[in-house]
Structures are given as structure tokens and as C-alpha cells.
Protein backbone atom coordinates (compact mmCIF):
# COMPACT_ATOMS: atom_id res chain seq x y z
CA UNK A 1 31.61 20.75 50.07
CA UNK A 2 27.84 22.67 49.17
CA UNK A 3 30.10 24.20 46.46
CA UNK A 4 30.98 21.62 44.73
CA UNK A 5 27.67 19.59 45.29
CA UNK A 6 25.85 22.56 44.01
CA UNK A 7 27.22 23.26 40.48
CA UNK A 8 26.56 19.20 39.46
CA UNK A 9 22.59 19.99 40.92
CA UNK A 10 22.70 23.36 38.92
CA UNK A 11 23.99 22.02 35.49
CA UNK A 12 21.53 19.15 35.66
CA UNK A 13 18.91 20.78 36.56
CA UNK A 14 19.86 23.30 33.95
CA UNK A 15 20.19 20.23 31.18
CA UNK A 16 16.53 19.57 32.39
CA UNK A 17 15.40 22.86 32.39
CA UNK A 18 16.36 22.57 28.75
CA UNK A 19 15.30 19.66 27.80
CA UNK A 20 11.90 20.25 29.14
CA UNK A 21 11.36 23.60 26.46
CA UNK A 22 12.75 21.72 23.54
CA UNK A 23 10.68 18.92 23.15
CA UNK A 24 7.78 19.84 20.33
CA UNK A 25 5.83 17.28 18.87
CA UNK A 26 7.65 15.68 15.53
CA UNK A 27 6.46 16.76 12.08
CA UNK A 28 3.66 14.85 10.56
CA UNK A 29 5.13 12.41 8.66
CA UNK A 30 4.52 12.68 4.78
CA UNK A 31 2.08 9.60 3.38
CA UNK A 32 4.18 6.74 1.65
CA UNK A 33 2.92 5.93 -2.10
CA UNK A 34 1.98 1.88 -0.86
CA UNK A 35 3.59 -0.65 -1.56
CA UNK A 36 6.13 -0.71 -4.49
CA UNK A 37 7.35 -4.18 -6.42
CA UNK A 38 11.21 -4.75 -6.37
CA UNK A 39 12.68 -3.99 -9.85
CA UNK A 40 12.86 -7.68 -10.37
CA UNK A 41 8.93 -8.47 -9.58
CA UNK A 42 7.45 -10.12 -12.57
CA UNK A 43 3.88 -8.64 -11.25
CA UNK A 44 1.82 -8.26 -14.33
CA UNK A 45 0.38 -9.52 -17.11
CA UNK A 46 1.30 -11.83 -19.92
CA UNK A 47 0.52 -13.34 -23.07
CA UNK A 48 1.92 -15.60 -25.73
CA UNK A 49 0.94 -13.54 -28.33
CA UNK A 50 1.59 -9.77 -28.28
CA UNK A 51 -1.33 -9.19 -30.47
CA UNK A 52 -3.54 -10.97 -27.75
CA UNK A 53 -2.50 -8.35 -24.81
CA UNK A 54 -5.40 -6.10 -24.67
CA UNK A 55 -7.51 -9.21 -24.81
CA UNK A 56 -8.15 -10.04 -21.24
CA UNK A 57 -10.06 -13.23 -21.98
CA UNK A 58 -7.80 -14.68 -24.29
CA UNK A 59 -6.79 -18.40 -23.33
CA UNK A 60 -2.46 -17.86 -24.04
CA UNK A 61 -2.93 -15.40 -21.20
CA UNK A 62 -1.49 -15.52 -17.88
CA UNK A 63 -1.20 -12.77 -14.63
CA UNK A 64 1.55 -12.79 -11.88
CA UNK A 65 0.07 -11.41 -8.82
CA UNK A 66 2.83 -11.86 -6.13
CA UNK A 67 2.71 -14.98 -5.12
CA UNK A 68 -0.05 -15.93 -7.40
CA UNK A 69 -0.34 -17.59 -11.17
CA UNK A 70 -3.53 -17.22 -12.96
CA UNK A 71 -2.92 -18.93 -16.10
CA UNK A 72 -5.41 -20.90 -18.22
CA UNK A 73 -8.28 -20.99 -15.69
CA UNK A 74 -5.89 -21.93 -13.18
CA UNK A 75 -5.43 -20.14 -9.79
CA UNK A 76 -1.63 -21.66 -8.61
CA UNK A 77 0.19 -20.44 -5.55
CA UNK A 78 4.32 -20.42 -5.56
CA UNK A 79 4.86 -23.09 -2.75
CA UNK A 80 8.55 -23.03 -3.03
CA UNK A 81 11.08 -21.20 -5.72
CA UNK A 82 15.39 -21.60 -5.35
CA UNK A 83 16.69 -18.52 -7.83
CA UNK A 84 19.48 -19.99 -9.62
CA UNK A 85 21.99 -18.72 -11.99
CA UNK A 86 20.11 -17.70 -14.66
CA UNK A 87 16.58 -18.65 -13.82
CA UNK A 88 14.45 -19.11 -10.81
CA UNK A 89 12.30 -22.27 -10.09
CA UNK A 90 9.25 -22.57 -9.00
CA UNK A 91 6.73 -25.08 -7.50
CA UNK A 92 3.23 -24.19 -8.29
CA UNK A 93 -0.20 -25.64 -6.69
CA UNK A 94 -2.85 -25.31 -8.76
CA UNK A 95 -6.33 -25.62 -8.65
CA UNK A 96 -8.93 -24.95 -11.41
CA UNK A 97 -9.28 -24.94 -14.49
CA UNK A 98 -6.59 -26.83 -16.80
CA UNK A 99 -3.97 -27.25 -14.28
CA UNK A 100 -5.15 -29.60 -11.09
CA UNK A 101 -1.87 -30.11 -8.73
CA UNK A 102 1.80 -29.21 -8.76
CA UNK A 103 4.14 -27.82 -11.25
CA UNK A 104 7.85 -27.43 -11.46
CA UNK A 105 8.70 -24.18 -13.83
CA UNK A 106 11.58 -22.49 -14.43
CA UNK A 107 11.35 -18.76 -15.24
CA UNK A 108 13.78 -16.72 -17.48
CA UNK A 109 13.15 -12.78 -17.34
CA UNK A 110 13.92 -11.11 -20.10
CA UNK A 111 13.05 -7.12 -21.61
CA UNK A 112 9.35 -7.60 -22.30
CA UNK A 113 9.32 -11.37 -22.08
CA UNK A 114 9.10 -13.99 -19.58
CA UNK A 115 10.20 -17.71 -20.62
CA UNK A 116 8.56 -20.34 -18.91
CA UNK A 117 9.86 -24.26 -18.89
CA UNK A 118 8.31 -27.23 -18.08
CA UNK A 119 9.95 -30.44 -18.59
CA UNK A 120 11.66 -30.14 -21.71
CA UNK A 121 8.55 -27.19 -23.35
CA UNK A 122 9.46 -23.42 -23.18
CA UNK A 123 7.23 -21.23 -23.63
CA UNK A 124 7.61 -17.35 -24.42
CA UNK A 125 5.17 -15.19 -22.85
CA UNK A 126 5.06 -11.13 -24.03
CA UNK A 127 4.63 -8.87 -21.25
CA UNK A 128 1.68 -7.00 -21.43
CA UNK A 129 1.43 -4.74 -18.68
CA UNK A 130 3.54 -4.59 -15.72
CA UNK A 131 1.87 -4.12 -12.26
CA UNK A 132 3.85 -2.23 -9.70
CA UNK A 133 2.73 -4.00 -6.75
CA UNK A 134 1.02 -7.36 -5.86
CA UNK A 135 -2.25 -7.77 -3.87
CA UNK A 136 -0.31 -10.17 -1.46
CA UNK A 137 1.52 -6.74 0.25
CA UNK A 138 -1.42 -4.80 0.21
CA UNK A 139 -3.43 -7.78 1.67
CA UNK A 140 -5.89 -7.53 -0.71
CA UNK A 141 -7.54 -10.37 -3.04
């Protein structure tokens, strides 16, 4: 009966013997480049004329940050959006500048532009400069 009790003790023992020698402390892992916008972020900045895009005081210019609009002296925050078919809609609060209270848009993204409804007005906006993250993941302003 020892005999067969003492080859289970042996091979566990053993398995802990083992064990014990192999464990070394994980590599360091490598730093990750920060946060990254999805493919489909609209991060950046806009204008609705293309000749205006290096002007960053020019009034026709707006800047996605996230979840954040600043467009015409206007800071607005996305409240809600509901992606549809072929365009997302979004509720805006604004504050500021030209545009006091709540929006309703409806955003088309297309290479290099960004259409923008409201009510029965679209607007095309040129993309300026894409951004490849917002300061909402970083937690920044």
C-alpha cells in the first residue's frame, strides 16, 4: 500500500519541484503608442472652404474632438447619436458663441468631406486635418 501511495507523493512533488524552477518573471511588456481613433472617427478638423484650412481662426471652421463640436464659437457635446443607414445623427448641446442649446444633425462621411444637415440645410465641410485620437480617451481637455 506505501507503494502505491508513494509514486502519487513523488510525481507531485516532482510537478512542484518543477514548477517551482520555472517560474521567471514575464518580459517587460513593450509601451502601447496611446490611444488610436477607430477608422471611422471623424476626429479632426474642418472647414467649408478648402482654401480656409490652414486658417485656424477662420469663422466656416469647425473641430471634432471625440465627443466634442467646436464650431462657430460654440463648444457642443454629442448627448445622443443613432447611426443609421447612411448617416449618423446627432444631438448636440451647445453653449457659446452662435449656437446656445440643442441641435439635431445628421452627418454623412465622405473621402475628405463631412456633410452636415440641419433641418432641410446641408452643409459640406472639407477635411482639413485628421486627428488620430480624441482628448476624451486620453482624458485630457
Amino acid at each position: 500500500m506505501t507503494k502505491t501511495l508513494a509514486l502519487p507523493l513523488a510525481a507531485i512533488a516532482l510537478a512542484g519541484f518543477v514548477a517551482a524552477c520555472e517560474k521567471t518573471a514575464p518580459p517587460v511588456p513593450d509601451q502601447t503608442p496611446g490611444p488610436v481613433a477607430a477608422s471611422n472617427a471623424l476626429n479632426g478638423s474642418y472647414n467649408l472652404r478648402a482654401s480656409d484650412c490652414g486658417n485656424e481662426q477662420s469663422a466656416t471652421r469647425m473641430v471634432i474632438d471625440g465627443n466634442r463640436f467646436l464650431v462657430a464659437g460654440s463648444t457642443c457635446t454629442v448627448v445622443d447619436s443613432n447611426v443609421q443607414v447612411n448617416r449618423t445623427e446627432v444631438t448636440l448641446s451647445c453653449e457659446g458663441g452662435e449656437l446656445n442649446g440643442n441641435r439635431v444633425l445628421y452627418l454623412q462621411s465622405r473621402p475628405d468631406v463631412l456633410r452636415v444637415t440641419r433641418d432641410q440645410t446641408t452643409l459640406t465641410y472639407f477635411q482639413c486635418a485628421r486627428a488620430a485620437a480624441s482628448s476624451d480617451v486620453t482624458g485630457g481637455a
